[in-house]
N, C-alpha and C. Protein backbone atom coordinates (compact mmCIF):
# COMPACT_ATOMS: atom_id res chain seq x y z
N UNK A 1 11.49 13.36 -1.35
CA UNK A 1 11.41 12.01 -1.85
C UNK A 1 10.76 12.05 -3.23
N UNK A 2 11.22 11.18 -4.71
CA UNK A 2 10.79 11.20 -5.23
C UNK A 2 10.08 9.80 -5.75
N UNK A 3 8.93 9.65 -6.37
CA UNK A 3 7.92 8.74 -6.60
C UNK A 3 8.16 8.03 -7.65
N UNK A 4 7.91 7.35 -8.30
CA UNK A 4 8.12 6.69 -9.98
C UNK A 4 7.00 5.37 -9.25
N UNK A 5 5.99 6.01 -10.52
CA UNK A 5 4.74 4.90 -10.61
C UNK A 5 5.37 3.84 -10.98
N UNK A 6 4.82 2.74 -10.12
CA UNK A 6 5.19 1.40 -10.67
C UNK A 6 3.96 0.53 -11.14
N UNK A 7 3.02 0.55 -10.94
CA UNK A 7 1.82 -0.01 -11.06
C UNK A 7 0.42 0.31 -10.64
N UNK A 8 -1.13 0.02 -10.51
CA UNK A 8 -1.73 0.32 -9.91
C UNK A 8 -3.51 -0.06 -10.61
N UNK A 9 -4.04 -0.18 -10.09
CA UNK A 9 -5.55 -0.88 -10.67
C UNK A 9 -6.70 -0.39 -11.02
N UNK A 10 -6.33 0.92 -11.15
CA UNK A 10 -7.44 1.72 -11.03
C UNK A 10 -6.79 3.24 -12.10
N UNK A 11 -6.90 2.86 -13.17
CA UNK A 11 -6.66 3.55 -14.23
C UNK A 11 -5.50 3.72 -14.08
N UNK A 12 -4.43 4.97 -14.75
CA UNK A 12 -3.14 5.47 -14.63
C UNK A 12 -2.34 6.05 -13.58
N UNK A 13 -3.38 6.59 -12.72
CA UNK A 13 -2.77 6.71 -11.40
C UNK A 13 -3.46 7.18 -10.45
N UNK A 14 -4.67 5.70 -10.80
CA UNK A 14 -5.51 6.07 -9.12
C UNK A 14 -4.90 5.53 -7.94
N UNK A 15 -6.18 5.15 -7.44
CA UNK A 15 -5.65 4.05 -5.79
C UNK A 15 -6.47 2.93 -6.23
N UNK A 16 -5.89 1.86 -6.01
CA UNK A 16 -4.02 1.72 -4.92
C UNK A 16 -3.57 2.16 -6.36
N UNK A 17 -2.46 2.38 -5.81
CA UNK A 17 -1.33 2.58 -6.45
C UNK A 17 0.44 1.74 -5.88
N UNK A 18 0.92 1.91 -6.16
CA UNK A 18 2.26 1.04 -5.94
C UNK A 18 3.28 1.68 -6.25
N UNK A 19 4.45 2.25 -5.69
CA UNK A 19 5.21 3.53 -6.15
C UNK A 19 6.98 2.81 -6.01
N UNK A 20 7.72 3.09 -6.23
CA UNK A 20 9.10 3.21 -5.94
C UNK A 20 9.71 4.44 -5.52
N UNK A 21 10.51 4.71 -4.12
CA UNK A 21 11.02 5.79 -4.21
C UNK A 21 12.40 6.05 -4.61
N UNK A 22 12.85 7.07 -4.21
CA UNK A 22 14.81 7.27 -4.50
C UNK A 22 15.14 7.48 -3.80
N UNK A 23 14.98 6.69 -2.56
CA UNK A 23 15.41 6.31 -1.36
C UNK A 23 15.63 4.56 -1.08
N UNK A 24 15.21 3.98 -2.31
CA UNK A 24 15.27 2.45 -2.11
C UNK A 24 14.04 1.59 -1.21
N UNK A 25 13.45 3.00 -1.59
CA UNK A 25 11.67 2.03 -0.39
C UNK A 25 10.67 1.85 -1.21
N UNK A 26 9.58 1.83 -1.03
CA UNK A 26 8.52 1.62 -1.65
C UNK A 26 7.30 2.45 -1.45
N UNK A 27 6.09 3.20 -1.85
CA UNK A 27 5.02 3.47 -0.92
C UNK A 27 3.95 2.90 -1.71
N UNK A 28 3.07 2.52 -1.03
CA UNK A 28 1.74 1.71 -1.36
C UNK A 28 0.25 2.97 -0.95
N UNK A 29 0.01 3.20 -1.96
CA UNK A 29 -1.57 4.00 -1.75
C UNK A 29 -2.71 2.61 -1.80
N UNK A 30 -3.38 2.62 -0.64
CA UNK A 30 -4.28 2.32 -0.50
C UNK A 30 -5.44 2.80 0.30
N UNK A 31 -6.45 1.84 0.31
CA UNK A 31 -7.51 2.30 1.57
C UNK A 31 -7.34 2.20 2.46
N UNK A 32 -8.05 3.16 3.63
CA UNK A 32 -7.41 3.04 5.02
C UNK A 32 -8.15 2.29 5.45
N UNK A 33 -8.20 1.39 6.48
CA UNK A 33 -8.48 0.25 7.24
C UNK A 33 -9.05 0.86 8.35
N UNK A 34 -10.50 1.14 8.49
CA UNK A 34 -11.38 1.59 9.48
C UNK A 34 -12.30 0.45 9.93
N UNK A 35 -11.90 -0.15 10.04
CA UNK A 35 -12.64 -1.77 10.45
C UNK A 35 -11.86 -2.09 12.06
N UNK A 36 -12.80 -1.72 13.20
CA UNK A 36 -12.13 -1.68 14.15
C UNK A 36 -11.53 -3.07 14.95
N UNK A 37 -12.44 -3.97 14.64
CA UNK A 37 -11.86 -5.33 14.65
C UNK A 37 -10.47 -5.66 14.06
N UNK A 38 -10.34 -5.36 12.98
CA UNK A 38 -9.24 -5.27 11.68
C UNK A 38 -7.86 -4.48 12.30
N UNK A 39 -8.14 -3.11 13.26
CA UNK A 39 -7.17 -2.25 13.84
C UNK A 39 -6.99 -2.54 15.03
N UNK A 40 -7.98 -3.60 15.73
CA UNK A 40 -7.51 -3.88 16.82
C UNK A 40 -6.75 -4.94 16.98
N UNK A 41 -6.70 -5.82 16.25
CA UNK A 41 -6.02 -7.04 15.32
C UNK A 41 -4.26 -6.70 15.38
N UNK A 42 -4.29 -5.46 14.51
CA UNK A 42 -3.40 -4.90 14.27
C UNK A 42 -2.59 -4.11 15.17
N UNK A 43 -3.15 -3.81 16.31
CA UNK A 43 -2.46 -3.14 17.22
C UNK A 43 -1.93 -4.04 18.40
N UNK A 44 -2.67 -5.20 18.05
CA UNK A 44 -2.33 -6.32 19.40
C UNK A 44 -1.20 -7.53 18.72
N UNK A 45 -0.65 -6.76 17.45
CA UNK A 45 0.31 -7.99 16.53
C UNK A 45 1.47 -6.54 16.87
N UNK A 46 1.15 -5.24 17.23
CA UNK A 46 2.63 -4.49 17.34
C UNK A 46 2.47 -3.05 16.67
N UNK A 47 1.11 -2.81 15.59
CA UNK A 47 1.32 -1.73 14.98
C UNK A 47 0.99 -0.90 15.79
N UNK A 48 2.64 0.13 15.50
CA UNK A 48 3.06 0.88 16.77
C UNK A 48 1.51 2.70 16.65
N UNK A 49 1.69 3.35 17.12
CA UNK A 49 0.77 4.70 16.51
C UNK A 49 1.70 5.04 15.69
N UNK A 50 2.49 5.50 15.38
CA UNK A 50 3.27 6.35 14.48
C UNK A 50 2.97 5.49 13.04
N UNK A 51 2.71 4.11 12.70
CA UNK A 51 2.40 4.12 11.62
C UNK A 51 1.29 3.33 11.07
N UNK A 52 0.86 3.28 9.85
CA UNK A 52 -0.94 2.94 9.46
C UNK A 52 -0.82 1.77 8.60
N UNK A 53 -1.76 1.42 8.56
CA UNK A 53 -2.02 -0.12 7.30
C UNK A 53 -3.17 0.22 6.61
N UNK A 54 -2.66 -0.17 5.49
CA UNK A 54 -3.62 -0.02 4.47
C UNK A 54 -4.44 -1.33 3.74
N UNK A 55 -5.28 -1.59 2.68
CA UNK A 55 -5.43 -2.75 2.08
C UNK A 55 -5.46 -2.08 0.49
N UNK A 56 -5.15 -3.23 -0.26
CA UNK A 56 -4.93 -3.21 -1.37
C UNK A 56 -5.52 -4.84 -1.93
N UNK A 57 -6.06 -4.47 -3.04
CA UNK A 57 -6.21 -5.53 -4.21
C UNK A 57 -5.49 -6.71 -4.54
N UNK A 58 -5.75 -8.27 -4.20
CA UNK A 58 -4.48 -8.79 -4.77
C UNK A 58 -4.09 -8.87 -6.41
N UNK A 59 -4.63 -8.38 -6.82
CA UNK A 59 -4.62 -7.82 -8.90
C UNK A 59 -3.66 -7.04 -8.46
N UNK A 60 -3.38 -5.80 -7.38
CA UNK A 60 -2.18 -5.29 -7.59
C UNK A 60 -1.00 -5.75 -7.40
N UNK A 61 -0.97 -6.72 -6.37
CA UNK A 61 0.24 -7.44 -6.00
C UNK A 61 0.62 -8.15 -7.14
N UNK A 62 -0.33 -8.69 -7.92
CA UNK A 62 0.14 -9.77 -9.34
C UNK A 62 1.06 -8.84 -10.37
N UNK A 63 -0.19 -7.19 -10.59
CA UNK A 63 0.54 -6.39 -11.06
C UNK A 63 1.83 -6.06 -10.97
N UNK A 64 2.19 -5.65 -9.62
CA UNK A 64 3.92 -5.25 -9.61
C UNK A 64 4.36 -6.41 -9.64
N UNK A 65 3.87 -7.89 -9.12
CA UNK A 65 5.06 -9.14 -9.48
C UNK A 65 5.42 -9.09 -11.74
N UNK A 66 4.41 -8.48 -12.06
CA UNK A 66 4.76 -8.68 -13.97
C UNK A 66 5.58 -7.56 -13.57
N UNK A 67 5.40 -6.81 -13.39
CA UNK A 67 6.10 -4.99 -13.54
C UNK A 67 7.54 -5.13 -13.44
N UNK A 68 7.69 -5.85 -12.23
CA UNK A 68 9.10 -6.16 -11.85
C UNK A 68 10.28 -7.39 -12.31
């Protein structure tokens, strides 16, 4: 898979970050969500084990809405 920075808040290419792949998806670097309230939340709305949630900045979300 390949990456192409799209944005991100924390200099040129820290975290978060906000990526495009060449596969037509997206990947989002963020922090992992160790807030067990927060994961238990999350596991009782469906998030299956096989995959994770992260949080991110809403400055980044504004970011990729200009980017794009």
């Amino acid at each position: 898979m390949q990456l192409t920075h799209i944005a991100t808040e924390s200099g040129k290419s820290g975290c978060p970050s906000f990526f495009a792949t060449d596969r037509g998806t997206y990947v989002v670097q963020g922090w992992r969500i160790d807030d067990a309230d927060a994961l238990a939340t999350l596991q009782e709305r469906g998030l299956p084990d096989h995959e994770t949630a992260i949080e991110i900045p809403a400055a980044l979300v504004q970011r990729i809405r200009e980017s794009g």
